[in-house]
Protein backbone atom coordinates (compact mmCIF):
# COMPACT_ATOMS: atom_id res chain seq x y z
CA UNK A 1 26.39 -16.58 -18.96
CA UNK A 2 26.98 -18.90 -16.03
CA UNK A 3 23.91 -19.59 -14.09
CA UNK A 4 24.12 -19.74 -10.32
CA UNK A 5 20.45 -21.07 -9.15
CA UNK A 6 17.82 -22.70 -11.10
CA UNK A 7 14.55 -24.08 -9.74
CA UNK A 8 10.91 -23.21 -9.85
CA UNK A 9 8.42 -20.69 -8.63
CA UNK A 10 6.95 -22.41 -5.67
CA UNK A 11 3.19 -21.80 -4.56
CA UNK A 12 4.15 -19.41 -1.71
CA UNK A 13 6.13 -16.75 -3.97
CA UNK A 14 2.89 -15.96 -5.39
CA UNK A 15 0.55 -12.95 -4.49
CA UNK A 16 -3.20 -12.40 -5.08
CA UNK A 17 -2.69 -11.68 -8.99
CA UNK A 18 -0.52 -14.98 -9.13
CA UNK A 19 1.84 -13.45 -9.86
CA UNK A 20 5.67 -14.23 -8.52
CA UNK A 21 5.74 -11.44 -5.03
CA UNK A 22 8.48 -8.96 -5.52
CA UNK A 23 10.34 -10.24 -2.37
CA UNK A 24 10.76 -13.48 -4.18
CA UNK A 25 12.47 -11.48 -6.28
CA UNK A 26 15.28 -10.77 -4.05
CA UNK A 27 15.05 -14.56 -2.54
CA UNK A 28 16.38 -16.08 -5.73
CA UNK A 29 18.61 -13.28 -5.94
CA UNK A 30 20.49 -14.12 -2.69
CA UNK A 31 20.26 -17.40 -3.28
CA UNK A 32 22.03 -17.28 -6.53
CA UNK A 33 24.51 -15.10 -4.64
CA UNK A 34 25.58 -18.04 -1.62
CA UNK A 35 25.44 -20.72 -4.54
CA UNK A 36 28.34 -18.53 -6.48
CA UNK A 37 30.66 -17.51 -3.28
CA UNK A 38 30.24 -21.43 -2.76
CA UNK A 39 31.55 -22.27 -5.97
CA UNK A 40 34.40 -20.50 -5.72
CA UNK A 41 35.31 -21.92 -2.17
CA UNK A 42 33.69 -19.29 0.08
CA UNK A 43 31.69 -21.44 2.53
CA UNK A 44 28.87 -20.33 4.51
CA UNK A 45 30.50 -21.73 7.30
CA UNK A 46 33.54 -20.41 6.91
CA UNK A 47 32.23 -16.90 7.24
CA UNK A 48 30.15 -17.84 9.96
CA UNK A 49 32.90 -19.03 11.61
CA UNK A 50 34.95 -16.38 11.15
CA UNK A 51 32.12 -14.08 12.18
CA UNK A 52 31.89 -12.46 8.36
CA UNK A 53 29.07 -12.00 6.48
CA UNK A 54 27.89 -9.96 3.44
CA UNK A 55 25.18 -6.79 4.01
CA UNK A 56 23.45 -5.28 1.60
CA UNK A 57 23.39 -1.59 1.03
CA UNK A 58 21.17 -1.30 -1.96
CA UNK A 59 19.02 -3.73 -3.64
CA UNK A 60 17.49 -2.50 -7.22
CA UNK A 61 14.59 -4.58 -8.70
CA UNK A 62 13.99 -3.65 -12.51
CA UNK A 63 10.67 -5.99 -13.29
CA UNK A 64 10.79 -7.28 -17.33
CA UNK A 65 8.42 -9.68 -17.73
CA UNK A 66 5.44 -11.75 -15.43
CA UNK A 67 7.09 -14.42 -13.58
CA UNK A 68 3.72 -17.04 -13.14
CA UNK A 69 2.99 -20.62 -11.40
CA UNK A 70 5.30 -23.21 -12.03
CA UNK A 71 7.30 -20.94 -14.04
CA UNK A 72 11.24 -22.37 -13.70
CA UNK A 73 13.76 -20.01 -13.20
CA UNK A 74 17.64 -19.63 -13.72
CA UNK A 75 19.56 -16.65 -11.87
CA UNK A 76 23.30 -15.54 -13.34
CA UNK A 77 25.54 -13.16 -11.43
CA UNK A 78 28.01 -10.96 -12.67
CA UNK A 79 30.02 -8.41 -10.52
CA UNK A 80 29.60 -5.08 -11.84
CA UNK A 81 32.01 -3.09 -9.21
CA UNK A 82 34.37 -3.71 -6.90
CA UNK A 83 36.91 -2.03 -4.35
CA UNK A 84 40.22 -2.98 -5.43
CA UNK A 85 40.40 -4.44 -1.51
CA UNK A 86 37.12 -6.19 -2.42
CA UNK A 87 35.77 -4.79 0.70
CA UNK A 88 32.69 -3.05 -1.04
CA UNK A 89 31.22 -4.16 -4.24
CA UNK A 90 28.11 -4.54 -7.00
CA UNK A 91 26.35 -7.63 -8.44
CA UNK A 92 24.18 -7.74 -10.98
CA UNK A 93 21.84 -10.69 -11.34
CA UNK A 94 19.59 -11.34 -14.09
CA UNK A 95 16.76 -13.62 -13.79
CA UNK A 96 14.96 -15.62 -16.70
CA UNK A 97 12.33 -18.01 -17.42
CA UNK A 98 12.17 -21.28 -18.68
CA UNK A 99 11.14 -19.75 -21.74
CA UNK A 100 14.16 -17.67 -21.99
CA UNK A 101 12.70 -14.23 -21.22
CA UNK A 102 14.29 -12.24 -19.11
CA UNK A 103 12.00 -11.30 -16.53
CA UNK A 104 13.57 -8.87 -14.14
CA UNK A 105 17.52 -7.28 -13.08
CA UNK A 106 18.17 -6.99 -9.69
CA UNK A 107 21.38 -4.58 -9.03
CA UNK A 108 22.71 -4.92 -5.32
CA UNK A 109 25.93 -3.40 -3.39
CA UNK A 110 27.47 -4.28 -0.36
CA UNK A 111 30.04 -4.99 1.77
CA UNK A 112 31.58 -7.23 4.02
CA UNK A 113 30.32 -6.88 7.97
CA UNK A 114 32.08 -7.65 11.35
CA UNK A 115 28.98 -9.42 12.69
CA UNK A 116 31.12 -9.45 16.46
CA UNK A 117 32.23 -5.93 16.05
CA UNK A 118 28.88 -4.24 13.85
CA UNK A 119 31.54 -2.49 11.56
CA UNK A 120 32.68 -2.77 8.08
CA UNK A 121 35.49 -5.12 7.54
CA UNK A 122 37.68 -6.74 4.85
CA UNK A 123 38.19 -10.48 3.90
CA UNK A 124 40.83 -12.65 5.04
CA UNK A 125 43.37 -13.04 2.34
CA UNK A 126 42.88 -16.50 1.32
CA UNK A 127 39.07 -15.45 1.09
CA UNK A 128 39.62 -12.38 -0.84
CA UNK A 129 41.85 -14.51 -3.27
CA UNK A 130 38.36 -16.21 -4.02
CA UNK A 131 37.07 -13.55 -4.61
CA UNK A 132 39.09 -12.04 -7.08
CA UNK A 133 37.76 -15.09 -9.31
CA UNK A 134 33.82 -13.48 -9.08
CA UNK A 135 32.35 -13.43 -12.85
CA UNK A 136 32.56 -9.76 -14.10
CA UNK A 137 30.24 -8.34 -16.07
CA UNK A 138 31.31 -6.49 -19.48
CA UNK A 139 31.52 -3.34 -17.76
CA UNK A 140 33.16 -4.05 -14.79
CA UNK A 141 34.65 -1.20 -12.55
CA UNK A 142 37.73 -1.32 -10.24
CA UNK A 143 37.44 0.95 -7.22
């Protein structure tokens, strides 16, 4: 289990029953997402700069346990699917406390967009070579 973001629950990812808000949910989620493309040597600013970025088509939140104040978090990723091209794929990120509960799942697919262009598109080989090194989870799928 390789963790890919680790912090705490800040003040303003609470809501009225303090209680982490749902949308924080998804923030540590893509967080944890950047931090593991930039491990593997997929900048940011390479994408930018190549006018690439990932889009989301579907983002699953399975809740497990309350998330509080203070709480500290760590976020793994795994790939669960994949186009063989890479071009479309699934991550599945797990989210625990400091505790070691797990307190919620969060599924997501995507793709790679043509920010210029507002299409679909593919990596650049030396990119998708990265990402052929993703972690994949135990029941990974080739497309």
């Amino acid at each position: 289990m390789e963790i890919f973001f680790e912090g705490p629950v800040l003040w303003a990812q609470l809501d009225a029953n303090m209680h982490m808000r749902h949308s924080a949910y998804a923030d540590f989620a893509a967080q944890a997402r950047l931090n593991m493309l930039d491990k593997l040597g997929m900048k940011a600013e390479e994408l930018v700069a190549l006018k690439l970025g990932p889009i989301l088509f579907r983002e699953e939140l399975i809740y497990h346990r309350e998330v509080g104040p203070n709480d500290y978090l760590k976020v793994t990723c795994v790939m669960t699917k994949s186009r063989r091209d890479g071009s479309r794929w699934s991550i599945r990120h797990e989210i625990f406390r400091k505790d070691g509960v797990k307190a919620a799942t969060i599924n997501v697919d995507g793709a790679w967009l043509d920010v210029v262009m507002r299409k679909l598109g593919t990596l650049p080989e030396h990119l998708y070579q990265k990402f052929k090194q993703l972690p994949v989870s135990e029941d990974y799928v080739e497309e």
